[in-house]
Protein backbone atom coordinates (compact mmCIF):
# COMPACT_ATOMS: atom_id res chain seq x y z
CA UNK A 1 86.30 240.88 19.29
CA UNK A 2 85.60 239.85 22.66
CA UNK A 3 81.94 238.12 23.97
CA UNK A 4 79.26 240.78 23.51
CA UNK A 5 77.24 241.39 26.59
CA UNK A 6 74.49 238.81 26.31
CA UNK A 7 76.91 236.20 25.65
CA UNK A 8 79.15 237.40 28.53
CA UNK A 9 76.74 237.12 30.76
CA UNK A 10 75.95 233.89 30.18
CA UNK A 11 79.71 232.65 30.23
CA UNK A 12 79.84 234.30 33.84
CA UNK A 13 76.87 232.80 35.32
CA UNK A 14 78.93 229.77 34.22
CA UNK A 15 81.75 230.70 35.52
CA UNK A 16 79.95 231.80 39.05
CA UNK A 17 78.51 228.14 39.19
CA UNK A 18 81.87 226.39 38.48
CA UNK A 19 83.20 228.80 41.74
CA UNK A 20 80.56 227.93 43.58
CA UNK A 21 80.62 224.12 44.05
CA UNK A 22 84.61 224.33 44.32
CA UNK A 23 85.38 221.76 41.41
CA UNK A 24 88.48 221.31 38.97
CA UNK A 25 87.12 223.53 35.49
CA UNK A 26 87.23 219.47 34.02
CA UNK A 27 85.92 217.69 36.70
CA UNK A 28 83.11 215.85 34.89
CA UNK A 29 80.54 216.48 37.92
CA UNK A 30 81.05 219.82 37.16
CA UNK A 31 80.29 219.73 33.37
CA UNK A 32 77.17 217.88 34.53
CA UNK A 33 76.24 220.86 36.67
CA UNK A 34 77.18 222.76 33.55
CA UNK A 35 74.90 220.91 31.09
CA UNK A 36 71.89 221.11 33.63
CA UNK A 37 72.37 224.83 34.05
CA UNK A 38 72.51 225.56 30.23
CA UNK A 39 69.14 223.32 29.99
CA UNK A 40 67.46 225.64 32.11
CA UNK A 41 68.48 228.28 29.68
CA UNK A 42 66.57 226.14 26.89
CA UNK A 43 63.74 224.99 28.91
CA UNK A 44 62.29 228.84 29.02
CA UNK A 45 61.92 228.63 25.18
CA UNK A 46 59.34 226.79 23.68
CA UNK A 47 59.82 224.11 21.17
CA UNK A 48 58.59 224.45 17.83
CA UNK A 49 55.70 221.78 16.90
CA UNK A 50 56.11 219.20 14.52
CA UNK A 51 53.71 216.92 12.75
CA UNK A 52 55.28 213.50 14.47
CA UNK A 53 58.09 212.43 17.21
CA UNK A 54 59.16 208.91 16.61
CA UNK A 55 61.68 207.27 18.89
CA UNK A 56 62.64 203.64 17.51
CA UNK A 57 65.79 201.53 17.78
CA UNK A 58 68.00 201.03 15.04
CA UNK A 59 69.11 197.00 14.94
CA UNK A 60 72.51 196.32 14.80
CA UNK A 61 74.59 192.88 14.66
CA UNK A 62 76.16 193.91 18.67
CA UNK A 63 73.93 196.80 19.83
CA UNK A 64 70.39 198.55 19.03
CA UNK A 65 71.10 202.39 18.83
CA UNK A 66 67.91 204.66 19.90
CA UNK A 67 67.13 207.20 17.63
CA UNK A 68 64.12 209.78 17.39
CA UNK A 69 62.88 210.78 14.09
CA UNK A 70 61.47 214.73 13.72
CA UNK A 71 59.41 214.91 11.10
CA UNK A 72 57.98 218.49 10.56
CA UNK A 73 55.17 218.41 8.17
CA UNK A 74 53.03 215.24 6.03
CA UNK A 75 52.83 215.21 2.27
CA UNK A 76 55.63 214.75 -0.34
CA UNK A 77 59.13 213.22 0.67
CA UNK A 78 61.46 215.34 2.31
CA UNK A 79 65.01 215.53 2.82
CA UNK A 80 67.21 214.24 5.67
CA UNK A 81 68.97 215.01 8.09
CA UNK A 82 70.99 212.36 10.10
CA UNK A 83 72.08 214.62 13.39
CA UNK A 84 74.53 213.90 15.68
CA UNK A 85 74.76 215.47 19.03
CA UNK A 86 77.86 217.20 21.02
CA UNK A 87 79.07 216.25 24.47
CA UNK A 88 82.90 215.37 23.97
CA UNK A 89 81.88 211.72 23.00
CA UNK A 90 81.11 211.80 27.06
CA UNK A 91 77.94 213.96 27.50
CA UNK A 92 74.83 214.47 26.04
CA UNK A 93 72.26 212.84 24.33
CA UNK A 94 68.89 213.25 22.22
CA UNK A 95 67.12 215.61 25.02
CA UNK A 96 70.06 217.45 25.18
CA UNK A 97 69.72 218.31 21.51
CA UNK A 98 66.41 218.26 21.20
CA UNK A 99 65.53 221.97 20.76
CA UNK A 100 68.35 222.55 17.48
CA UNK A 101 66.96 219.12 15.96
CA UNK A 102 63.53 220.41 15.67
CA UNK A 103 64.22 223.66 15.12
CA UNK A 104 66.14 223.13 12.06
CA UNK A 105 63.69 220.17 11.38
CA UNK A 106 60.94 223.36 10.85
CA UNK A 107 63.54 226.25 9.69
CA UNK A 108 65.25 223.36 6.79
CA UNK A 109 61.74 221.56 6.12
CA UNK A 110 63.55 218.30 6.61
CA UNK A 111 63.38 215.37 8.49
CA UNK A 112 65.94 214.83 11.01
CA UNK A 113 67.10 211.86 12.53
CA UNK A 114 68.82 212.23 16.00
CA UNK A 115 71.36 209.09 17.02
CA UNK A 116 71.64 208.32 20.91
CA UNK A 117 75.07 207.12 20.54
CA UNK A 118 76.89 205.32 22.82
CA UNK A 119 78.92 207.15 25.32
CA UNK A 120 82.96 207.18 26.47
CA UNK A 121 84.39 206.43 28.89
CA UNK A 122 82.08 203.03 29.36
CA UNK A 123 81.88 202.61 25.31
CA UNK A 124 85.12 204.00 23.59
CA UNK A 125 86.33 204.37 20.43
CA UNK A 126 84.94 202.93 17.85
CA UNK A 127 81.59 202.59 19.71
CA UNK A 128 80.40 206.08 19.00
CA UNK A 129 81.13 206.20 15.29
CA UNK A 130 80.10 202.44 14.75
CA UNK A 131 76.72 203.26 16.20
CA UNK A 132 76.52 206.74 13.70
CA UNK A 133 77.48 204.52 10.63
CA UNK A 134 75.15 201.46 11.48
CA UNK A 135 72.11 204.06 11.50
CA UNK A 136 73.05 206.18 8.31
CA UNK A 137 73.62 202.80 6.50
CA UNK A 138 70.01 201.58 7.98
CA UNK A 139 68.30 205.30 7.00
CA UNK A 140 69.22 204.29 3.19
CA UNK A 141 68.39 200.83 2.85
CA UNK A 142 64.83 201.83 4.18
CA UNK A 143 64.33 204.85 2.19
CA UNK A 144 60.95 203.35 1.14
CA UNK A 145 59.88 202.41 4.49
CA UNK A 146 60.48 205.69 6.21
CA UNK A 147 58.98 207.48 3.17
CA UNK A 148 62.39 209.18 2.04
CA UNK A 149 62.87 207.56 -1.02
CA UNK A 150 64.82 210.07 -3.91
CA UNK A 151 65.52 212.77 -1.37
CA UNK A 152 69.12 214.30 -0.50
CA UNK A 153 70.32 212.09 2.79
CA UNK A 154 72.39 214.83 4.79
CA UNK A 155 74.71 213.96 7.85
CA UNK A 156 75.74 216.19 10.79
CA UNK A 157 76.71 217.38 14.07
CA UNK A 158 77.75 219.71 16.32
CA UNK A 159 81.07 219.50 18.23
CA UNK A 160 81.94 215.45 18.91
CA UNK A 161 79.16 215.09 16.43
CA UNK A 162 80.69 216.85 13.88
CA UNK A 163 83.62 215.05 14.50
CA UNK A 164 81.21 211.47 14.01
CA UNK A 165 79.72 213.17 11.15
CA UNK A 166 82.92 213.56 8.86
CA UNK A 167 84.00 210.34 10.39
CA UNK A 168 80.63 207.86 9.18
CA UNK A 169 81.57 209.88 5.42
CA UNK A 170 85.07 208.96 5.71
CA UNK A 171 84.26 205.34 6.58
CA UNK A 172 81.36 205.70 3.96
CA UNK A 173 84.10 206.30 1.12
CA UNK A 174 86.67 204.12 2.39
CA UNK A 175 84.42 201.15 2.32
CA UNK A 176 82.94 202.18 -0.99
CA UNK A 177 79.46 201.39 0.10
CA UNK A 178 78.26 204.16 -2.05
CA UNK A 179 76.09 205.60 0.90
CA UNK A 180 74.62 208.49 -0.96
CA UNK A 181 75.39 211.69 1.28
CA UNK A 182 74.71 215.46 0.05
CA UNK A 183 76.00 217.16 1.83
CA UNK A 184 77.76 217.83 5.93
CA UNK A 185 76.42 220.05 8.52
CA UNK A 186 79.59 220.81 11.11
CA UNK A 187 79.23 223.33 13.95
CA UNK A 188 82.20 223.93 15.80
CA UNK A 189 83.47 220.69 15.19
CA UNK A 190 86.53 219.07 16.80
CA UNK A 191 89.18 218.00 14.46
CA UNK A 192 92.24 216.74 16.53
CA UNK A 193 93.57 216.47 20.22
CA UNK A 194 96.46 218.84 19.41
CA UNK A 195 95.26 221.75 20.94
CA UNK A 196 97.93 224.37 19.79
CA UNK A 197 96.02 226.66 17.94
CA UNK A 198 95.74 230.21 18.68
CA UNK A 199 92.08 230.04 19.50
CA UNK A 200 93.16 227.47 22.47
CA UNK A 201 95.50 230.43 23.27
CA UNK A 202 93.44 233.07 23.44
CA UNK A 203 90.37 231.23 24.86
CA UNK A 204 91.50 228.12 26.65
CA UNK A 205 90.30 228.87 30.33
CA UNK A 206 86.74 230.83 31.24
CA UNK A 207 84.89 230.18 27.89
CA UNK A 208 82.71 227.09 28.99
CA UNK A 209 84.90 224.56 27.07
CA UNK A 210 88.34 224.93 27.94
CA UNK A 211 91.49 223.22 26.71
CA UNK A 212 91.95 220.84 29.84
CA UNK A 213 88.51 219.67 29.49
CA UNK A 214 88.66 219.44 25.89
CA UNK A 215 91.70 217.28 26.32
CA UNK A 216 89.95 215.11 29.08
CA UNK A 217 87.10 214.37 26.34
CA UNK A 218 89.90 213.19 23.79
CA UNK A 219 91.48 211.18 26.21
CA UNK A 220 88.15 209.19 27.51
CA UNK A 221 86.84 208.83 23.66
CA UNK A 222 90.43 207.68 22.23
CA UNK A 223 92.54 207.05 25.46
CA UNK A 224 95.38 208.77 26.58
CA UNK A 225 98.43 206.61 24.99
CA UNK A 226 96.69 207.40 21.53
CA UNK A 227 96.77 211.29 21.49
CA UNK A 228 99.65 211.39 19.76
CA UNK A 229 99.19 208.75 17.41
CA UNK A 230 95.46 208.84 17.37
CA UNK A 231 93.61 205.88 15.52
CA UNK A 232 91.67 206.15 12.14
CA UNK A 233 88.50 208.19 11.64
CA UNK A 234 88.88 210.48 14.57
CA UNK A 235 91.16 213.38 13.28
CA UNK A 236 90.75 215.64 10.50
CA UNK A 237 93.46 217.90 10.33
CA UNK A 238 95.64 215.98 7.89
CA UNK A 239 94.01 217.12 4.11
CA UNK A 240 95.19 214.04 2.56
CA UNK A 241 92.22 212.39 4.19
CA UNK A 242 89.80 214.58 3.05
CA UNK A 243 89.92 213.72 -0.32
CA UNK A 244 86.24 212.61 -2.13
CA UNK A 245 84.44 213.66 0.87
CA UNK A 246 80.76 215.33 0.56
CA UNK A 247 80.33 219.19 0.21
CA UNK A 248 80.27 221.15 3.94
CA UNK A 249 78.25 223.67 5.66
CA UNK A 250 80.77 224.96 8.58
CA UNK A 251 80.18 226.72 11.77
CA UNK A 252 82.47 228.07 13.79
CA UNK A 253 82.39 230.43 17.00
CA UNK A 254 84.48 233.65 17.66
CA UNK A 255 85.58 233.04 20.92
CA UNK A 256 85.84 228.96 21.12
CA UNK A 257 89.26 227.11 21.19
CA UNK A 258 88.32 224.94 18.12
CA UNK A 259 87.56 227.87 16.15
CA UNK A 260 91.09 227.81 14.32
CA UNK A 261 90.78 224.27 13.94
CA UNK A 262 86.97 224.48 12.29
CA UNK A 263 87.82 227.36 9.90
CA UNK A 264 91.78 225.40 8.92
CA UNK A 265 89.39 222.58 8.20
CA UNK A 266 87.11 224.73 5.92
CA UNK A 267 90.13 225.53 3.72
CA UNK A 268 91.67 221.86 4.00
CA UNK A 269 88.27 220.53 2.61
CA UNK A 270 88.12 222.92 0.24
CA UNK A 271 91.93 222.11 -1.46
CA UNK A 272 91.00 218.56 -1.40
CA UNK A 273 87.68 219.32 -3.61
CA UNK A 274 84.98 219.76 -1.53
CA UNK A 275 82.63 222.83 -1.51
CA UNK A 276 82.55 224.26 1.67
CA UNK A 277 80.42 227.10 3.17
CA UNK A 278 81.81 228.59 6.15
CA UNK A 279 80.57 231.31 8.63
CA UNK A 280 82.73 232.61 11.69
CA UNK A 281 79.85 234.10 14.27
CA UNK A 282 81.21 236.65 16.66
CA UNK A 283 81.00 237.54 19.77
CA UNK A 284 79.57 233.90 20.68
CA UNK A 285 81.18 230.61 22.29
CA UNK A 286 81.56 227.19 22.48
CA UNK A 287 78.36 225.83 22.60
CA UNK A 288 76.04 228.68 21.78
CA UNK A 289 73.64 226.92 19.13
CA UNK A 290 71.91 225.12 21.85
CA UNK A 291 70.37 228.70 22.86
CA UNK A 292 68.40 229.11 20.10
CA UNK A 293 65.81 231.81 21.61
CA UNK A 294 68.28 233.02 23.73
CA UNK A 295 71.19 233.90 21.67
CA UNK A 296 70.86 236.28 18.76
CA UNK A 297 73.89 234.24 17.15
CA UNK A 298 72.48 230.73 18.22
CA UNK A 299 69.26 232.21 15.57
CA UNK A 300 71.86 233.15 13.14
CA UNK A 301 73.02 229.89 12.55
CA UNK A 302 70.23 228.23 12.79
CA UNK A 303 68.86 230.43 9.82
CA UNK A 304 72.41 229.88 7.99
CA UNK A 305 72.15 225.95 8.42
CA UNK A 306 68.41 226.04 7.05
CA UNK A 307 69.46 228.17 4.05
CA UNK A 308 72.20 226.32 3.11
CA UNK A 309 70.39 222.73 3.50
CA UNK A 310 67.31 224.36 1.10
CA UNK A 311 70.10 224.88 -1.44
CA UNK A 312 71.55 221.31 -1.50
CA UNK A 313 67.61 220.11 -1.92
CA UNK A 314 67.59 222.26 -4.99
CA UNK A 315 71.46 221.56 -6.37
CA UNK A 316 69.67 217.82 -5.92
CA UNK A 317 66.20 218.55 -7.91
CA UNK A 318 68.48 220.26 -10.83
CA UNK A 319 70.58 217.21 -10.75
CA UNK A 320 67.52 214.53 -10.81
């Protein structure tokens, strides 16, 4: 199934910009351009209000990672959600996620915790995922002071930050820190630098992320020398690392070159033990939950996530 019409149009407004100013599809000016022009998609929908926005920094032993905590209503503890945003490990930060996390802060009833990582190519691998881990390690050990004391602890992403997300639970059980985490919310999330799947085929130029540029974040976040022999807690697609890992809600677009890789992951997680729920939205591309408003599958998911997240509260409740 192809893009549907709204979603079309919106990949070809893209496309018309990326003409326009004359760039290389992976030029990172461009993508900047790109970003800026999606934003002023999201800008025409309004935010949903929350009871409190709290930006604080997280202290570390080298660095002090920002975060901003949504919290959508007062009264009894709530779960949480520790959110990581997409970009390629290059782009993006808490703004540019700011309409998903308080959406699904008000759709799941949950707190959610959005990490201002540090960025490639000026802070590479491991800076990203040491900044994730240092803040979902610092969420637990002040459960009482943040009020979230006995409540599922949740970790996720979309894209790169799905990617950070499995990585900080990796970590989490390699370590055997026994960081208590429920369960993992990954939307289209990247999973290795391969880029051989028949998704990447079929949708590698003209969908908003292509393959070149989706190569060009790999090599910034990991370097180019390590593609082929990429270095621990950044790829996925090998199942005999996904072994005692949490349960997973998965997300994947139709017409997105890491769709393959999202849904083989799915079934990988799933052989090694996990429970994974997975839904394929058509018609849609890389990208699309930041349109929540806009696109009809963007609400779809965001109503799947929510669902899904209100169900590991209550597999939790039975459990306590």
């Amino acid at each position: 199934m192809p893009l549907d019409h709204v979603n079309q149009e919106i990949v070809d407004r893209i496309t018309r910009l990326q003409d326009e100013i004359g760039q290389g599809r992976n030029d990172p000016i461009e993508l900047a351009l790109q970003r800026r022009f999606v934003e002023s998609l999201r800008r025409q929908i309004d935010s949903p209000s929350l009871d409190s926005v709290e930006d604080i920094l997280v202290p570390g032993t080298s660095t002090h990672v920002p975060v901003r905590i949504y919290r959508p209503r007062k009264g009894e503890p709530l779960p949480v959600l520790v959110y990581m945003h997409g970009g390629g490990w290059c782009l993006g930060d808490q703004e540019s996620s700011e309409l998903l996390c308080r959406s699904l802060a008000v759709a799941a009833d949950t707190i959610v915790i959005s990490v201002d990582y540090r960025l490639a190519p000026e802070a590479p691998y491991p800076a990203a995922l040491n900044d994730c881990y240092q803040v979902f390690c610092w969420v637990e050990s002040n459960a009482d002071t943040l009020g979230i004391k006995n409540v599922p602890l949740m970790i996720g992403g979309d894209s790169a930050g799905a990617n950070l997300a499995l990585a900080v639970a990796s970590l989490s059980r390699d370590r055997a820190d026994e960081l208590s985490i429920g369960s993992m919310i990954l939307i289209y999330p990247c999973v290795a630098p391969e880029l051989d799947t028949r998704s990447c085929e079929l949708y590698g130029e003209d969908h908003v992320l292509t393959r070149r540029l989706m190569r060009w974040f790999w090599e910034n976040y990991i370097g180019s020398t390590n593609l082929l022999n990429p270095p621990a807690y950044t790829t996925f697609n090998d199942p005999s690392l996904l072994h005692d890992l949490p349960d997973a809600i998965i997300v994947t677009a139709e017409c997105d070159i890491l769709r393959d890789e999202g849904e083989q992951l799915a079934k990988n997680l799933t052989q090694a033990g996990s429970k994974v729920h997975q839904r394929s939205l058509e018609g849609t591309f890389h990208g699309f939950v930041s349109m929540i408003g806009i696109l009809p599958q963007a609400d779809e998911c965001l109503s799947y996530v929510s669902e899904k997240i209100q169900d590991t509260v209550r597999e939790f409740a039975r459990r306590e």
